[in-house]
C-alpha atoms as a PDB file:
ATOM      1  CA  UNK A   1       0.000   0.000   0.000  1.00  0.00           C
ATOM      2  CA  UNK A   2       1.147   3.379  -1.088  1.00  0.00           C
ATOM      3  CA  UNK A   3       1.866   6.488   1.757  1.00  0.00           C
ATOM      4  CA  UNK A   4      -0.249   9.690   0.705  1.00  0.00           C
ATOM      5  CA  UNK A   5      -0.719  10.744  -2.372  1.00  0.00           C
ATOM      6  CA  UNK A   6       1.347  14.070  -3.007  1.00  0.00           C
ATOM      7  CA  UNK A   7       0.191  16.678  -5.754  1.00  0.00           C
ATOM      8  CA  UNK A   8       2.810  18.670  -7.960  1.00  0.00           C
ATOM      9  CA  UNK A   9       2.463  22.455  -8.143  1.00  0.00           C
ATOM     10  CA  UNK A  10       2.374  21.289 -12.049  1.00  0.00           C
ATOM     11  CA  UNK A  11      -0.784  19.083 -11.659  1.00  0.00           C
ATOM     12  CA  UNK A  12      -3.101  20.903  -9.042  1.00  0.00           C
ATOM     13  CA  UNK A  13      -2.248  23.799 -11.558  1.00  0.00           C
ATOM     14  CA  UNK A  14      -3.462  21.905 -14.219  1.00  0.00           C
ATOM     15  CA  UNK A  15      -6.072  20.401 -12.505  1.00  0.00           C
ATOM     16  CA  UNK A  16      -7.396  24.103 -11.530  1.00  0.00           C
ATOM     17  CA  UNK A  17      -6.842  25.241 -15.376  1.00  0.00           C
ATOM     18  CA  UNK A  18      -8.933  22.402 -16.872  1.00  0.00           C
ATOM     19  CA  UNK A  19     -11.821  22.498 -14.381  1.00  0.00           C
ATOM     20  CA  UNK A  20     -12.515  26.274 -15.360  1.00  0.00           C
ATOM     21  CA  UNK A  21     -12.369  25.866 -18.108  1.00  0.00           C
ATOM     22  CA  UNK A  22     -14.877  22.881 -18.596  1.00  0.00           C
ATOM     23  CA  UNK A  23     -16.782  24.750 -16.138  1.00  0.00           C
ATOM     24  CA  UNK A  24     -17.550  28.008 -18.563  1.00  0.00           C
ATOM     25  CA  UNK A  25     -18.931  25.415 -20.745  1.00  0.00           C
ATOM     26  CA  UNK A  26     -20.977  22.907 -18.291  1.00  0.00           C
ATOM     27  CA  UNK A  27     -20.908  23.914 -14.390  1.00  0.00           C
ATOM     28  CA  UNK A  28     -22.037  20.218 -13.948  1.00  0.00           C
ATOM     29  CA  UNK A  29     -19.513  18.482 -16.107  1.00  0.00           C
ATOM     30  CA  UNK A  30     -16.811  20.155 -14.625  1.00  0.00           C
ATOM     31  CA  UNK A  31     -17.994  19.122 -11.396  1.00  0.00           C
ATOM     32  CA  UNK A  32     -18.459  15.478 -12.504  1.00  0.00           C
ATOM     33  CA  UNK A  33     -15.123  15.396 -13.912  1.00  0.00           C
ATOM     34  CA  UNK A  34     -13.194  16.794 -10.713  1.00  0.00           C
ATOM     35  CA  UNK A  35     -14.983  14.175  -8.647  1.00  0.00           C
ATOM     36  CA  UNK A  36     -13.611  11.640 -11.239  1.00  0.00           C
ATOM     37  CA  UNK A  37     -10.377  12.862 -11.176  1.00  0.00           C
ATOM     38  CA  UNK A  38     -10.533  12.862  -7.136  1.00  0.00           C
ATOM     39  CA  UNK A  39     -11.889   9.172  -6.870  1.00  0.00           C
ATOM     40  CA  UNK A  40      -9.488   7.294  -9.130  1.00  0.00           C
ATOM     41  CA  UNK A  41      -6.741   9.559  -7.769  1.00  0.00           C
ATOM     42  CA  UNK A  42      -7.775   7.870  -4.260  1.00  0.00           C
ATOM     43  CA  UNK A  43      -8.002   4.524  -5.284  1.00  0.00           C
ATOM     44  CA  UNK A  44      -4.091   4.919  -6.256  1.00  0.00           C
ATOM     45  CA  UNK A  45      -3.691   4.521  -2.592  1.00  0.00           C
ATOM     46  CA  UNK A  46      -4.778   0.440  -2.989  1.00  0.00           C
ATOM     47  CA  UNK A  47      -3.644   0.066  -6.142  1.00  0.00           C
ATOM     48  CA  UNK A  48      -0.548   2.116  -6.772  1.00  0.00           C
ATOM     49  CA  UNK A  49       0.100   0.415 -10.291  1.00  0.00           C
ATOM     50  CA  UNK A  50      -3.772   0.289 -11.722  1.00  0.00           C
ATOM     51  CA  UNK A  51      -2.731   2.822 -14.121  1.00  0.00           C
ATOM     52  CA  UNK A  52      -0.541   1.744 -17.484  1.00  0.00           C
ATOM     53  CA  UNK A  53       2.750   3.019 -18.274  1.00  0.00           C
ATOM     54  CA  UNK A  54       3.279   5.638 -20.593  1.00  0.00           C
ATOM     55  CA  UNK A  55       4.881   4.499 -23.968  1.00  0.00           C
ATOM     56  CA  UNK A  56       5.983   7.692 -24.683  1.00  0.00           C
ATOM     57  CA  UNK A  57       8.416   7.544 -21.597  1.00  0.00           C
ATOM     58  CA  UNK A  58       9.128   3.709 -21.189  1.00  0.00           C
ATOM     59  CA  UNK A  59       9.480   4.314 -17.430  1.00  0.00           C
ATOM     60  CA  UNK A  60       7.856   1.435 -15.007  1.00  0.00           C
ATOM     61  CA  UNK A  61       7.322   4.182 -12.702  1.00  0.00           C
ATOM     62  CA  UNK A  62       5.841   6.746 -14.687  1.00  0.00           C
ATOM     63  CA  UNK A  63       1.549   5.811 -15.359  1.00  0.00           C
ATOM     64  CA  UNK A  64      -0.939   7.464 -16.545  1.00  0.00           C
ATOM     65  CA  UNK A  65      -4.962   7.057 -15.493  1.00  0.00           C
ATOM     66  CA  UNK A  66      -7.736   8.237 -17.652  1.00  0.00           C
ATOM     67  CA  UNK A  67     -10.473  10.347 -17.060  1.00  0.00           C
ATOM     68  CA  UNK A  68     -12.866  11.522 -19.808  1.00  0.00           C
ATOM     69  CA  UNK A  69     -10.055  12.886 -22.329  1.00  0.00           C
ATOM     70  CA  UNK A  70      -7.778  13.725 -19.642  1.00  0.00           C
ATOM     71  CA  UNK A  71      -4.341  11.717 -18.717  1.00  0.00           C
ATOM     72  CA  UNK A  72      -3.756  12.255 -14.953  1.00  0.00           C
ATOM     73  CA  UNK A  73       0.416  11.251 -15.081  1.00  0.00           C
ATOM     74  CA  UNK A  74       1.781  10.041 -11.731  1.00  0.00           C
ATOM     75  CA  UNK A  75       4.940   8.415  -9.952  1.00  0.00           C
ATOM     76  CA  UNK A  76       4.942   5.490  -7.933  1.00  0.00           C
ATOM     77  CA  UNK A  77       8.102   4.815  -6.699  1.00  0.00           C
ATOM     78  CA  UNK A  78       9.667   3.887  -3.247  1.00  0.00           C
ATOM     79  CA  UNK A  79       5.874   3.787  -1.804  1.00  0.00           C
ATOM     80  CA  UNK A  80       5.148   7.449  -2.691  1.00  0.00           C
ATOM     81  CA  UNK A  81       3.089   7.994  -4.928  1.00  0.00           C
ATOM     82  CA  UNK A  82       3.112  11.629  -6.907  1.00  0.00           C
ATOM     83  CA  UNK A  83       0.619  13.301  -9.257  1.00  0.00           C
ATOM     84  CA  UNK A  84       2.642  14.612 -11.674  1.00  0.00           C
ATOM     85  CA  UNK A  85       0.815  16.499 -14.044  1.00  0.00           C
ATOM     86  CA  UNK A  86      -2.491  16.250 -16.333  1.00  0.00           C
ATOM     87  CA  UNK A  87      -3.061  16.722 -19.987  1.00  0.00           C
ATOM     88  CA  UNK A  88      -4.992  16.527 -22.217  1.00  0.00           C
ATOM     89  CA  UNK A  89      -5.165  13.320 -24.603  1.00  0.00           C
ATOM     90  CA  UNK A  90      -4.495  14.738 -27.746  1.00  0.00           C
ATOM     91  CA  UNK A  91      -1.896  17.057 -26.818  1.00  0.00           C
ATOM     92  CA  UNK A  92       1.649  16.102 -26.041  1.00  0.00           C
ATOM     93  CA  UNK A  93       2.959  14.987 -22.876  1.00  0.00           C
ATOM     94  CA  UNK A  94       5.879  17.109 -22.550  1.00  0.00           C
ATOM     95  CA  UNK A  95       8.929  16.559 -19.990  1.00  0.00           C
ATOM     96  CA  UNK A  96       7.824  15.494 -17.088  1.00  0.00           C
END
């Protein structure tokens, strides 16, 4: 079992950008999404590795979850798990 779950500066930006801007399109969406997000984030915390690796990085502990056409990217390594960043699918990932 993983310790907490820490959150980048990167990703709760992200996760801040994306929200508003789903919101100024559907209040409720946005708010469905962000509860998404929050849930499978938590469930990290039993099952560190349900996400798959990234083939753009080829790193074991580098993974990626999905959520609507979002890519939450995290670490898992040592126990810790860390939410790296999110993006969206169709753009690029980026350096990490």
């Amino acid at each position: 079992m993983a310790e907490k779950i820490i959150w980048s500066e990167a990703a709760n930006a992200d996760l801040e950008e994306i929200y508003f801007f789903l919101e100024d399109a559907s209040p409720l969406y946005a708010q469905n999404w962000l509860n998404e997000v929050l849930d499978k984030v938590d469930l990290l915390e039993s099952f560190p590795e349900m996400g798959r690796m990234i083939f753009e990085k080829e790193i074991s502990f580098i993974r990626e979850i999905l959520v609507g056409h979002y890519r939450v990217v995290y670490s898992y390594l040592n126990g810790q798990i860390t939410i790296l960043k999110i993006k969206h699918t169709a753009s690029p990932l980026g350096r990490i």
